[in-house]
C-alpha atoms as a PDB file:
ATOM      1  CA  UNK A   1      69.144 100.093   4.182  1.00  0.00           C
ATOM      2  CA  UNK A   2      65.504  99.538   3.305  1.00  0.00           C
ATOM      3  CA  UNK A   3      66.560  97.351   0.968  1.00  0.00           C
ATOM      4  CA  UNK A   4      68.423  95.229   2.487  1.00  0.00           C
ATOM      5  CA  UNK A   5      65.875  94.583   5.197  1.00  0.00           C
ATOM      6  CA  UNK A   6      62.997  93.813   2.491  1.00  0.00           C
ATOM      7  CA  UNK A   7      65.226  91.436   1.084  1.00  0.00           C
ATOM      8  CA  UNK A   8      66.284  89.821   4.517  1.00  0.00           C
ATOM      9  CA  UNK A   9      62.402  89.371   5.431  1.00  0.00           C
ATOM     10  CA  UNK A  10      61.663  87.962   1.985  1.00  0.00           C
ATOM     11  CA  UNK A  11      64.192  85.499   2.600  1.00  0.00           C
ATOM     12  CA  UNK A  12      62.921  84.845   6.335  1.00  0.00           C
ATOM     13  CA  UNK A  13      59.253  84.260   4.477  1.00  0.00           C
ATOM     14  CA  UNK A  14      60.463  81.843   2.171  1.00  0.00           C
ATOM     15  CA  UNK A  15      62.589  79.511   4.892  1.00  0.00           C
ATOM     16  CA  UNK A  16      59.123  80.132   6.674  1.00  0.00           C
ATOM     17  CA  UNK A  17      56.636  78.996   3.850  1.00  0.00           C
ATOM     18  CA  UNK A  18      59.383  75.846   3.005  1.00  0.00           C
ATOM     19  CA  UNK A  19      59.333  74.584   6.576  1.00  0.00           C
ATOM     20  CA  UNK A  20      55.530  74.633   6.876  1.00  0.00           C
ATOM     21  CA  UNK A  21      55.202  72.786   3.407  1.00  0.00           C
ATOM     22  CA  UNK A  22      53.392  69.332   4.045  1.00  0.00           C
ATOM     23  CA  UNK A  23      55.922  66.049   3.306  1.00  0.00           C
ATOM     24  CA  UNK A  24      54.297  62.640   2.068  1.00  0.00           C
ATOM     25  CA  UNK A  25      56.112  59.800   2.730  1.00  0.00           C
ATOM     26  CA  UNK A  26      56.169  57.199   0.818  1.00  0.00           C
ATOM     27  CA  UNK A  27      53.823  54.132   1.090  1.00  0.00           C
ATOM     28  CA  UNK A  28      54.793  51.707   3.491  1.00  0.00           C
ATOM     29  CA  UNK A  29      53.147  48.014   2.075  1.00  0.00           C
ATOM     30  CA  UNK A  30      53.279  45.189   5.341  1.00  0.00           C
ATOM     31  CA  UNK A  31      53.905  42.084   3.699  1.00  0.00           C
ATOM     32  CA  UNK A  32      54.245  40.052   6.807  1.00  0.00           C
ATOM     33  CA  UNK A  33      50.482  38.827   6.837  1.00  0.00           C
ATOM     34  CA  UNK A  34      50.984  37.617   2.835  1.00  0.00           C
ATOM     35  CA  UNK A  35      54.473  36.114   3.682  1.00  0.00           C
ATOM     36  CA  UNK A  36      52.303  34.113   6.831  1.00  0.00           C
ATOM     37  CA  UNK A  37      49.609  33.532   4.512  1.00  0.00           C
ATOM     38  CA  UNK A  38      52.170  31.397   2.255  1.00  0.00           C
ATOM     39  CA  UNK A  39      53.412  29.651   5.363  1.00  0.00           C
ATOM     40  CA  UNK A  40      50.162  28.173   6.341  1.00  0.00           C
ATOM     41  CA  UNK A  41      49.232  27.433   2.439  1.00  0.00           C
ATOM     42  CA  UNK A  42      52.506  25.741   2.247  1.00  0.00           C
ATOM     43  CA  UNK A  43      51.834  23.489   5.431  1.00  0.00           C
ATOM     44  CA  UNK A  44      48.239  23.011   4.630  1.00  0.00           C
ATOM     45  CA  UNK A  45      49.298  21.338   0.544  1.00  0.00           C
ATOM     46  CA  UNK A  46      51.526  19.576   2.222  1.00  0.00           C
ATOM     47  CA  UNK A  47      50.942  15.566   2.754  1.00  0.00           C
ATOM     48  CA  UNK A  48      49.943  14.458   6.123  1.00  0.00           C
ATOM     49  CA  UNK A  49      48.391  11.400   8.009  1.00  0.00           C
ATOM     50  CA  UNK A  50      49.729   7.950   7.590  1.00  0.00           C
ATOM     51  CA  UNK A  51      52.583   7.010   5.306  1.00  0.00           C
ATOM     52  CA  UNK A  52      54.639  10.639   6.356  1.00  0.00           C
ATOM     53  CA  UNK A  53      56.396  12.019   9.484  1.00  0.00           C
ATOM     54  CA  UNK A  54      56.886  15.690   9.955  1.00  0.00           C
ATOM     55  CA  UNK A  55      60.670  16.261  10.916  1.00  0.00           C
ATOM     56  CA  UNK A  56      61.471  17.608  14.655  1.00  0.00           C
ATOM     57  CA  UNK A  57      63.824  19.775  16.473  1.00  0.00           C
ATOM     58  CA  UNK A  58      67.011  17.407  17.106  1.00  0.00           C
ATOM     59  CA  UNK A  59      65.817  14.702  14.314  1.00  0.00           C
ATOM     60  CA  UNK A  60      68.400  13.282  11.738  1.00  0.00           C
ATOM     61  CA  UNK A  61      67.578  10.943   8.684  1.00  0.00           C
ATOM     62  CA  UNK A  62      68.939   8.303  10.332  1.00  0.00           C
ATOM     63  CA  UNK A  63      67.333   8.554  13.390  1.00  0.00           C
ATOM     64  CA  UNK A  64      64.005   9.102  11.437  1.00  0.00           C
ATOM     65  CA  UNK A  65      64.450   5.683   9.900  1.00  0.00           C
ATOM     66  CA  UNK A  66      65.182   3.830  12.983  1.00  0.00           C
ATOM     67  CA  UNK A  67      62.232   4.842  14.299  1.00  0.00           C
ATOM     68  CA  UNK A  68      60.325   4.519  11.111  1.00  0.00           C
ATOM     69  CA  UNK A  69      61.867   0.536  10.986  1.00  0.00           C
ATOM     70  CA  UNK A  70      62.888   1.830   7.113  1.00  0.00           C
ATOM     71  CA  UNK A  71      66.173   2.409   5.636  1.00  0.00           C
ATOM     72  CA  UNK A  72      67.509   5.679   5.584  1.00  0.00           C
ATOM     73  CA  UNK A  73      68.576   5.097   1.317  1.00  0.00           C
ATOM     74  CA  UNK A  74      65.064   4.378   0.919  1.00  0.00           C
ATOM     75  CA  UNK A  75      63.466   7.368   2.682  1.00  0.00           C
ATOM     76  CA  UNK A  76      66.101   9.253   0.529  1.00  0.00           C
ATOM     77  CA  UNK A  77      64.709   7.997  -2.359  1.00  0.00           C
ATOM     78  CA  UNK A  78      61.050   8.088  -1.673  1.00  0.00           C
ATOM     79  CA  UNK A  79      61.557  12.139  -0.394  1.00  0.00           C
ATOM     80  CA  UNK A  80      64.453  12.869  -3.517  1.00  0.00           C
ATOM     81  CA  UNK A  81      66.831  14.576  -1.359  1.00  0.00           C
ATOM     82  CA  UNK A  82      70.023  15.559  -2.548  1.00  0.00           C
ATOM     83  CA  UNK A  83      71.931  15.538   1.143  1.00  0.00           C
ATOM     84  CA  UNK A  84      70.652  13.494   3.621  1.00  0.00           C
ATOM     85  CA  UNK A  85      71.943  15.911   6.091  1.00  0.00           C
ATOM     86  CA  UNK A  86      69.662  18.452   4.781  1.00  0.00           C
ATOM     87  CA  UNK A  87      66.222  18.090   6.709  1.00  0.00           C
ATOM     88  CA  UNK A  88      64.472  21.019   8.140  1.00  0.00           C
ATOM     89  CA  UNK A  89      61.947  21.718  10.974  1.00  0.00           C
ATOM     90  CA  UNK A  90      58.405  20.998   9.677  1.00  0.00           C
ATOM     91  CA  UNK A  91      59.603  19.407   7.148  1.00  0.00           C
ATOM     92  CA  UNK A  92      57.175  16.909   6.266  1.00  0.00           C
ATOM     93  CA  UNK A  93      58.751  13.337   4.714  1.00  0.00           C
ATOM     94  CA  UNK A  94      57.196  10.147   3.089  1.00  0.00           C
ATOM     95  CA  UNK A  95      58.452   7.517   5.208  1.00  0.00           C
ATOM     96  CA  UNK A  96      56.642   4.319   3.816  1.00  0.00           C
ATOM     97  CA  UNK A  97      56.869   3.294   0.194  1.00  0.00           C
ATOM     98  CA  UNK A  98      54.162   5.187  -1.804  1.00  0.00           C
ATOM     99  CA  UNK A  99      53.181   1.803  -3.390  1.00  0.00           C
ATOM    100  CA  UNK A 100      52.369   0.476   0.603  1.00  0.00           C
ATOM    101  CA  UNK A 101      50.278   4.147   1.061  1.00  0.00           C
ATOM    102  CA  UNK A 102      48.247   3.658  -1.765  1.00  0.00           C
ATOM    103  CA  UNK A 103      47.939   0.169  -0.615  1.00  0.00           C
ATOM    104  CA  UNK A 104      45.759   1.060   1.861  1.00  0.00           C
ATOM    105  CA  UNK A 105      43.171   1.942  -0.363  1.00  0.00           C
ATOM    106  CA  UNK A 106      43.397  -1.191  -2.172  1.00  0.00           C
ATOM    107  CA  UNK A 107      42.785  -3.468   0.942  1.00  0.00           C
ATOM    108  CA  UNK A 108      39.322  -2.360   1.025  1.00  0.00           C
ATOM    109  CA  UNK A 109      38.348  -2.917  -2.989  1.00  0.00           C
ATOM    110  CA  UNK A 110      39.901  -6.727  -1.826  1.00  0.00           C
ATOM    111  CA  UNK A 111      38.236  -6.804   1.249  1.00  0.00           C
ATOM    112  CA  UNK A 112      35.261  -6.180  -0.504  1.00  0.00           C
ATOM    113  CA  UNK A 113      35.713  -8.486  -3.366  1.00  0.00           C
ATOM    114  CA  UNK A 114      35.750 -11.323  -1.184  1.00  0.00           C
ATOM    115  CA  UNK A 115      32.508 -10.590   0.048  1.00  0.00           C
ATOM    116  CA  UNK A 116      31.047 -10.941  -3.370  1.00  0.00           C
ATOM    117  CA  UNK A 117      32.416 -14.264  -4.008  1.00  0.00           C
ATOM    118  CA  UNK A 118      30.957 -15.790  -0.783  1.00  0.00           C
ATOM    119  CA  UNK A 119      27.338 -13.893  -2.031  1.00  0.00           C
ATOM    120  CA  UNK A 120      27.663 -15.404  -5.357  1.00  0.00           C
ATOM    121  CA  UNK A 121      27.612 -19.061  -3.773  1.00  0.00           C
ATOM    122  CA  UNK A 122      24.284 -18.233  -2.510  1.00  0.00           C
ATOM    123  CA  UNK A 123      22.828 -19.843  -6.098  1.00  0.00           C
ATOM    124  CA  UNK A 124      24.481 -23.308  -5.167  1.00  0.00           C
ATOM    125  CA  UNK A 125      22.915 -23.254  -2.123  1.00  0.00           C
ATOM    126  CA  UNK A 126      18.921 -21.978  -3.350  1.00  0.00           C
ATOM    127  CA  UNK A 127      19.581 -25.103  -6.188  1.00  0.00           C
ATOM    128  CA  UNK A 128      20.497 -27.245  -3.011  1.00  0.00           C
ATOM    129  CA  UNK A 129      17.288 -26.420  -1.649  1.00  0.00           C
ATOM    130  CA  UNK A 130      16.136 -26.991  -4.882  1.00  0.00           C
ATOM    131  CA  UNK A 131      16.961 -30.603  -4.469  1.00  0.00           C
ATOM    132  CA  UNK A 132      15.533 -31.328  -1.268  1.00  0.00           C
ATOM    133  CA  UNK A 133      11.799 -30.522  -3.310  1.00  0.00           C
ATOM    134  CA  UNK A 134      13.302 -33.283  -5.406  1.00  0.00           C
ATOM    135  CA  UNK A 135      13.163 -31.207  -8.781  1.00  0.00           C
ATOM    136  CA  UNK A 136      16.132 -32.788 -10.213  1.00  0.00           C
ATOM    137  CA  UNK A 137      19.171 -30.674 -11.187  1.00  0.00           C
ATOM    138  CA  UNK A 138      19.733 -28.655 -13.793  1.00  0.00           C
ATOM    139  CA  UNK A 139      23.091 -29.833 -14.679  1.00  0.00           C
ATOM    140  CA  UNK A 140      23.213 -33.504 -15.422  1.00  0.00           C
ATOM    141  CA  UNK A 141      23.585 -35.632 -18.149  1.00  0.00           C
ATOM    142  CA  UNK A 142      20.007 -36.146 -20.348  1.00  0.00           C
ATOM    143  CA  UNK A 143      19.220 -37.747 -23.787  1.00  0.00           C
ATOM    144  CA  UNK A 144      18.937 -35.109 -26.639  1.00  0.00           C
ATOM    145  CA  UNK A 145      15.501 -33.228 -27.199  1.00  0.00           C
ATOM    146  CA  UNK A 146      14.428 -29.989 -28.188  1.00  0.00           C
ATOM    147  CA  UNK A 147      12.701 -29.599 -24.569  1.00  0.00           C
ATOM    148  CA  UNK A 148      16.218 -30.679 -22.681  1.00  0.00           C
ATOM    149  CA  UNK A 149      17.613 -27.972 -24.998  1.00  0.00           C
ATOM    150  CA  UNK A 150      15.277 -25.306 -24.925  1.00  0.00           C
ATOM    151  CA  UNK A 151      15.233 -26.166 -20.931  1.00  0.00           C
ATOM    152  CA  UNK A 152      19.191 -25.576 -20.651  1.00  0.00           C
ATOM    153  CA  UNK A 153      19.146 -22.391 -22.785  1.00  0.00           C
ATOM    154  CA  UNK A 154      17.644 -20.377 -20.250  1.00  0.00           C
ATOM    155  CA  UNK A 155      19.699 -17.871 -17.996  1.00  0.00           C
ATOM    156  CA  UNK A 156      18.797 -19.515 -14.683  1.00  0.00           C
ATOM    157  CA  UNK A 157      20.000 -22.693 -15.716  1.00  0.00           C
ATOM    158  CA  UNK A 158      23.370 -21.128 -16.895  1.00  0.00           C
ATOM    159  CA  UNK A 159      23.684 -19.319 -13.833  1.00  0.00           C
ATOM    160  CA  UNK A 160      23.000 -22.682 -11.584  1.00  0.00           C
ATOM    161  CA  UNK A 161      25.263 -24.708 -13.783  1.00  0.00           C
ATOM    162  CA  UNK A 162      28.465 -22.044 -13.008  1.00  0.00           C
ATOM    163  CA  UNK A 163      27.949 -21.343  -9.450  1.00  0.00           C
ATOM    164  CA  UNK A 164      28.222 -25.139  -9.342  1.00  0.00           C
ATOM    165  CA  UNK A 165      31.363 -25.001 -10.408  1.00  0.00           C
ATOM    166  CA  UNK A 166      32.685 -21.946  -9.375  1.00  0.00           C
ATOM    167  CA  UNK A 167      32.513 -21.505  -4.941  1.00  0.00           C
ATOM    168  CA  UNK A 168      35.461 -24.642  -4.072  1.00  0.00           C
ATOM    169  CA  UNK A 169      37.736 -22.558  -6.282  1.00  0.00           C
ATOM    170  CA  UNK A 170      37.009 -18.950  -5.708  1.00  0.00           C
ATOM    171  CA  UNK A 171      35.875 -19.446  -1.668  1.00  0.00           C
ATOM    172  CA  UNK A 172      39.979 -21.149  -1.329  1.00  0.00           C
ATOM    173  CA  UNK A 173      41.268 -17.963  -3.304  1.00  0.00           C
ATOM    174  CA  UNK A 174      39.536 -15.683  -1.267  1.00  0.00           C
ATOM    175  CA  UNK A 175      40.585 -17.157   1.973  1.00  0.00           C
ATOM    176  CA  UNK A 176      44.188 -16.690   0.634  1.00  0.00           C
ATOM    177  CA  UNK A 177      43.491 -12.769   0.482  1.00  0.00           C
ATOM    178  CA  UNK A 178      41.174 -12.207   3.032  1.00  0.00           C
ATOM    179  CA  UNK A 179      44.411 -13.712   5.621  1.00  0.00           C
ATOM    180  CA  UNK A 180      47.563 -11.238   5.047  1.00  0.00           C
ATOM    181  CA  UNK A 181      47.779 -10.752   8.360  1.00  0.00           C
ATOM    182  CA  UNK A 182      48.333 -14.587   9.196  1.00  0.00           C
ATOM    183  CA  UNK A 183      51.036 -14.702   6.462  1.00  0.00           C
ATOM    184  CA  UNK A 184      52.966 -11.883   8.128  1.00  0.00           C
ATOM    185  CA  UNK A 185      52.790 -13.301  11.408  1.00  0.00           C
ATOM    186  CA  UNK A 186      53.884 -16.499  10.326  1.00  0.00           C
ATOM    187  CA  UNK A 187      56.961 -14.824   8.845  1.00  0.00           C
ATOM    188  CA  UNK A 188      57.738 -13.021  11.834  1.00  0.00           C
ATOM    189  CA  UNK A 189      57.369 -15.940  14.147  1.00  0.00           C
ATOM    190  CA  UNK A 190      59.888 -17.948  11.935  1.00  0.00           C
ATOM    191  CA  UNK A 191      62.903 -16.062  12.428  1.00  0.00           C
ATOM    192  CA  UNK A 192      63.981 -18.279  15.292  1.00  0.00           C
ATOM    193  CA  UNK A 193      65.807 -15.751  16.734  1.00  0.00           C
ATOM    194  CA  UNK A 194      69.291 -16.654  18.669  1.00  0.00           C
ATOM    195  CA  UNK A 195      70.961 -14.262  21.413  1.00  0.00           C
ATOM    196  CA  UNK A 196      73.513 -11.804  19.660  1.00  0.00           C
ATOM    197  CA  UNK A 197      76.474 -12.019  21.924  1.00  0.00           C
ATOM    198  CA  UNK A 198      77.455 -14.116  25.267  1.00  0.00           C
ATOM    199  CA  UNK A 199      77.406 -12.020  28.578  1.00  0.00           C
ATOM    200  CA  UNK A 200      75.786 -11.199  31.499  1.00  0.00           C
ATOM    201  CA  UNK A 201      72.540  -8.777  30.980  1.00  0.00           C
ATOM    202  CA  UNK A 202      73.166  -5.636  32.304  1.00  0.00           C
ATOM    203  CA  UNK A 203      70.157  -3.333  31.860  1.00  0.00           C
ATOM    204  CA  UNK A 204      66.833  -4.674  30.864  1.00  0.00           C
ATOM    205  CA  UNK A 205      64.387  -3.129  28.770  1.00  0.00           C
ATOM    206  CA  UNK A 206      62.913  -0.231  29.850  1.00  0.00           C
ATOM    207  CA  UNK A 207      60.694   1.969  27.115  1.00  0.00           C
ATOM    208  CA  UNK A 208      60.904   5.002  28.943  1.00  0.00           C
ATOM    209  CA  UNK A 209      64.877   5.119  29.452  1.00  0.00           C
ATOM    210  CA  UNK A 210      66.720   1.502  27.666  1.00  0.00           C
ATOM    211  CA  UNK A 211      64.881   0.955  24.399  1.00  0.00           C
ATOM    212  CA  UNK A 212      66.749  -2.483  24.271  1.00  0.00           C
ATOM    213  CA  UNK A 213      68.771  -4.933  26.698  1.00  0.00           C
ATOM    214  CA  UNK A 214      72.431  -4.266  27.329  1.00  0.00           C
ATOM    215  CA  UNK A 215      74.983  -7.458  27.155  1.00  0.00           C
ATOM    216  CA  UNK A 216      78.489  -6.943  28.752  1.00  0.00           C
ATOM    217  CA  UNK A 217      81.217  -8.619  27.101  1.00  0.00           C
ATOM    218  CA  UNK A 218      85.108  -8.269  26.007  1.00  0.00           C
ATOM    219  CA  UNK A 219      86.546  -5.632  23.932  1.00  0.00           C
ATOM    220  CA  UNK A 220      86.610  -7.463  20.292  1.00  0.00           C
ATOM    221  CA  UNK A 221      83.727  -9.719  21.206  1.00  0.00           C
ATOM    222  CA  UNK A 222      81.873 -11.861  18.327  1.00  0.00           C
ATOM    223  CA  UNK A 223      78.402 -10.077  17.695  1.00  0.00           C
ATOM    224  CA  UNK A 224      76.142 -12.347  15.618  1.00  0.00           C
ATOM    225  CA  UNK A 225      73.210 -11.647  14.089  1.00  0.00           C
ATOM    226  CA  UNK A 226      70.383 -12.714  15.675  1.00  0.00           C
ATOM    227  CA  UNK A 227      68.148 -13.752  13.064  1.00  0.00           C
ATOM    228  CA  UNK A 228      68.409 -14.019   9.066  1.00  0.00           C
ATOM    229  CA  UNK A 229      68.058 -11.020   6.943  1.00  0.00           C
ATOM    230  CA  UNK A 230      69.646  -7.750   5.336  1.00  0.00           C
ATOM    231  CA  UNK A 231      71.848  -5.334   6.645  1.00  0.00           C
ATOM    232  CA  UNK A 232      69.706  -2.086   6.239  1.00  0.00           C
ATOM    233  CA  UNK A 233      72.365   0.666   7.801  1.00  0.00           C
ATOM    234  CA  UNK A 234      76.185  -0.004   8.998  1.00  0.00           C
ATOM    235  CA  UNK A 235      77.730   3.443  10.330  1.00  0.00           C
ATOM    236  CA  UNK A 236      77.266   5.620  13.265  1.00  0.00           C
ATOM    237  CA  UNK A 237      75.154   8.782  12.242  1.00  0.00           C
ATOM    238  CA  UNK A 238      72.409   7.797  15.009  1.00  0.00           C
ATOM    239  CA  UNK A 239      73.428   9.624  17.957  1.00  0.00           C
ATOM    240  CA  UNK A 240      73.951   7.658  21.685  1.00  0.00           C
ATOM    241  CA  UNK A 241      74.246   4.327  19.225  1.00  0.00           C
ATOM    242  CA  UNK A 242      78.049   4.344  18.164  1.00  0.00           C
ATOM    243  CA  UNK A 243      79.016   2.162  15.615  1.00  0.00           C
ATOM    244  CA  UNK A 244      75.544   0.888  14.553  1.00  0.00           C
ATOM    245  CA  UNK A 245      74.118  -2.600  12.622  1.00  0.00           C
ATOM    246  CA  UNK A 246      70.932  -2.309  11.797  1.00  0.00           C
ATOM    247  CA  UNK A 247      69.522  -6.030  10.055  1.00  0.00           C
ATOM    248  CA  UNK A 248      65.628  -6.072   8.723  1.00  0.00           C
ATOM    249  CA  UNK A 249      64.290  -9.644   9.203  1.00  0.00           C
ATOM    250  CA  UNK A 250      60.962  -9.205   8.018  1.00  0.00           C
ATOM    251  CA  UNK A 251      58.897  -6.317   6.752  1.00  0.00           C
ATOM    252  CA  UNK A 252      57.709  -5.776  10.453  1.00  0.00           C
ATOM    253  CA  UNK A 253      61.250  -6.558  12.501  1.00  0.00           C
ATOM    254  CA  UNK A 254      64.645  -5.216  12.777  1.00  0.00           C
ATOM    255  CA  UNK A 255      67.228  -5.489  15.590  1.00  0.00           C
ATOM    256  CA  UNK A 256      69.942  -3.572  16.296  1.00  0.00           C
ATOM    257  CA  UNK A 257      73.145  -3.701  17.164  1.00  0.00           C
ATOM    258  CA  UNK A 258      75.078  -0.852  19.075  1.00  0.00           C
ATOM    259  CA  UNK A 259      78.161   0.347  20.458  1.00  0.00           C
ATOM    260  CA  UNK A 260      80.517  -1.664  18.269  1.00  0.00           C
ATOM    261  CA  UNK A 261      84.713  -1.654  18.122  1.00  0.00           C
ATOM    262  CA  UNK A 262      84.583  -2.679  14.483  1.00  0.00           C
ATOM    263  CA  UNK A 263      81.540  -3.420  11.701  1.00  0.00           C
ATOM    264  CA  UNK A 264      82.367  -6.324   9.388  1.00  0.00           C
ATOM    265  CA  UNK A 265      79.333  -6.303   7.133  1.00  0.00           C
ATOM    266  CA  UNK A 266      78.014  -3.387   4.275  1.00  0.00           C
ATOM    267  CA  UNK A 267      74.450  -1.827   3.996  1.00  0.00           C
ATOM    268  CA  UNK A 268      72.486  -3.902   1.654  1.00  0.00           C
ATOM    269  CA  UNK A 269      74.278  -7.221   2.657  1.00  0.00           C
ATOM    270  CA  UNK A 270      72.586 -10.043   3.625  1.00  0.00           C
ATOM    271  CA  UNK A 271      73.435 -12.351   6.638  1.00  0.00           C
ATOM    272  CA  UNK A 272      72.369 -15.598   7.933  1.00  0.00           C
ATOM    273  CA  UNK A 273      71.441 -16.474  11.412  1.00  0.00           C
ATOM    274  CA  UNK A 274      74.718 -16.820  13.946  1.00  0.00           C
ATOM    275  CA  UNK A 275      76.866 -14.585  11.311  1.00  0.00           C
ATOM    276  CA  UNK A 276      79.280 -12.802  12.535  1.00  0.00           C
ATOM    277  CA  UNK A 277      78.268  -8.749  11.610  1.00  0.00           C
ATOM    278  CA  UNK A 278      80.711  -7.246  14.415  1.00  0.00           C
ATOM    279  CA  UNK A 279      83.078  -6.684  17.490  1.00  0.00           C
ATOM    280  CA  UNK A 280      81.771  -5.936  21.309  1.00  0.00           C
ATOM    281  CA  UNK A 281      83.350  -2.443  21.860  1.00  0.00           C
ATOM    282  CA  UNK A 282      82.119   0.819  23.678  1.00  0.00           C
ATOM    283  CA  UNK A 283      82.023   3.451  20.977  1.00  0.00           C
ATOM    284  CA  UNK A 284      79.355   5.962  22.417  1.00  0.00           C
ATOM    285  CA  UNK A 285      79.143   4.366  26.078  1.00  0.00           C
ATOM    286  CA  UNK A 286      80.672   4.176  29.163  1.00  0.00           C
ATOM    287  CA  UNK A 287      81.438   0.982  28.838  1.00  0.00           C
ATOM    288  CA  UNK A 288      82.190  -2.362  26.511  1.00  0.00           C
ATOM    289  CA  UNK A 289      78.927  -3.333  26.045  1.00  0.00           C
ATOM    290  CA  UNK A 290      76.279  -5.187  23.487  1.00  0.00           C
ATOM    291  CA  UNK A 291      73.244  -2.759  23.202  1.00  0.00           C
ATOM    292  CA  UNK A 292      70.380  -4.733  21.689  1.00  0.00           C
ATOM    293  CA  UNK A 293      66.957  -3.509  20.485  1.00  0.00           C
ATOM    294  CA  UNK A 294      64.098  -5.466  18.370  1.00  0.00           C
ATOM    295  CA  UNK A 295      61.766  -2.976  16.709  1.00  0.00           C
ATOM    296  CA  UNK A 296      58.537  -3.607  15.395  1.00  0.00           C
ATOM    297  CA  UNK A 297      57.136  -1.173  12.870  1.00  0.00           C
ATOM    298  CA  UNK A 298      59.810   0.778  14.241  1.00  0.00           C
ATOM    299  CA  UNK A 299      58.854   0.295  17.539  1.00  0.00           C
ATOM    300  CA  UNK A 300      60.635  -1.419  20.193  1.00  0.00           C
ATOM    301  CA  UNK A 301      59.866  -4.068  22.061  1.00  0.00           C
ATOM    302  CA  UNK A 302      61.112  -6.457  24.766  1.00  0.00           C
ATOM    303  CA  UNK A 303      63.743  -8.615  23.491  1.00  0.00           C
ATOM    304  CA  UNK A 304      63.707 -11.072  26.017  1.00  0.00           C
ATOM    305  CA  UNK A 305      60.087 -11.691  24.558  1.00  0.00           C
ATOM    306  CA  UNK A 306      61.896 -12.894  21.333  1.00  0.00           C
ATOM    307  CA  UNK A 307      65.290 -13.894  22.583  1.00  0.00           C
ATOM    308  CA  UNK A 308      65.460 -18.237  23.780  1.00  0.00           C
ATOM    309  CA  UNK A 309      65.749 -18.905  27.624  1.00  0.00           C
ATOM    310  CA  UNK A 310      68.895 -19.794  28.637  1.00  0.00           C
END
């Protein structure tokens, strides 16, 4: 009987001495500051200021480019995406051509340049003054000596003799550069646009709610284009737009054309002025209607400013 009970309270010892035994658990490593840490490294290498948009809640490609006055193809391209479905939140995306971003850079080295061609006339002029202390020039026409010689050999003579020739030349050519601006505008302003469709206007432009004008018309309508240039998207991905023509004019305007029954042109096509690039319909609207926008730089403006009285 002993026995039993000295084995019985060795037993109770040992469950004792087991349950009082220390446990480690294992090491527990939080990872969610490093995985944040590669979130903000990511955003921080990647691209930002002008030249690139950073995609938002509710954006698609095509909207992107609308607003961006690109193509959506093109923004594919410059980005190498696969599926132009496929954007994500904070995704950031080149949205000019990477040869117009570096071009930025490169206006400045011109800018530049054309200041030193206007300094380098500044010998013409000191050899002009020159000539008013009647010392005769430099540069004309004398019997052979070894004094007229020795006199022309020297570096301030060659210098006089080629800024004599060079400022009529190199002044026009830097004119040409230093005016880009003038060159665009006159491109712009020679689109002579036309109105797309006949009708009564129904909604004027508005920036904060109607981005365009609205024309009424028939179901089957002629839409026209309203100016010369190349059809740059022909579908209706953009939503609120329907069956969408979008034509590029110039490298600063677009227009567009929205709500369509029926599209009769292809992305990449051009048309003339007065073509015929659609039917009236009411695809996305409440109504058969003509929505009309002009965009500059991708943002839009009044068309009536553009558009002919009538």
């Amino acid at each position: 009987m002993n026995k039993i009970r000295l084995s019985l309270l060795a037993a109770l010892l040992g469950l004792l001495t087991a349950c009082s035994t220390p446990r480690h658990s294992a090491p527990v490593a939080d990872r969610l500051p490093m995985a944040k840490a590669s979130v903000e490294s990511a955003k921080a290498q990647a691209p930002a200021g002008p030249g690139y948009y950073t995609v938002k809640k509710g954006d698609t490609l095509y909207r992107i480019a609308l607003d961006q006055g690109q193509a959506y193809r093109d923004i594919v391209a410059w980005n190498h995406l696969t599926n132009p479905n496929d954007i994500k939140v904070d995704q950031v995306l080149r949205v000019q051509p990477p040869d117009a971003v570096a071009g930025g850079a490169q206006t400045g080295s011109v800018a530049s340049s054309a200041v030193e061609v206007h300094a380098l006339s500044a010998p013409a002029a000191a050899s002009g003054s020159a000539g008013n202390n009647k010392t005769a020039p430099r540069g004309d026409k004398r019997p052979y000596s070894e004094s007229a010689l020795a006199e022309l050999q020297k570096p301030e003579a060659a210098a006089a003799i080629a800024a004599a020739k060079v400022p009529a030349s190199s002044t026009a050519a830097a004119s040409v550069k230093a005016d880009p601006a003038k060159i665009a505008d006159t491109d712009d302003g020679g689109i002579g646009w036309i109105w797309p469709a006949e009708g009564k206007v129904i909604a004027s432009f508005d920036e904060g709610k109607n981005k365009g004008i609205d024309i009424s018309g028939k179901l089957g309508q002629r839409v026209l284009a309203a100016g010369a240039g190349k059809v740059m998207y022909a579908g209706s991905g953009i939503r609120g737009y329907g069956n969408l023509v979008i034509v590029k004019h110039t490298n600063n305007l677009l227009s567009a054309y929205a709500h369509n029954k029926t599209i009769n042109v292809k992305e990449g096509q051009s048309v003339s002025k007065g073509q015929v690039i659609a039917e009236m319909g009411n695809t996305d609207a409440d109504a058969v209607k003509l929505h009309f926008e002009i965009r500059q730089q991708g943002k839009p403006v009044d068309p009536s400013k553009f558009l002919p009285s009538r």
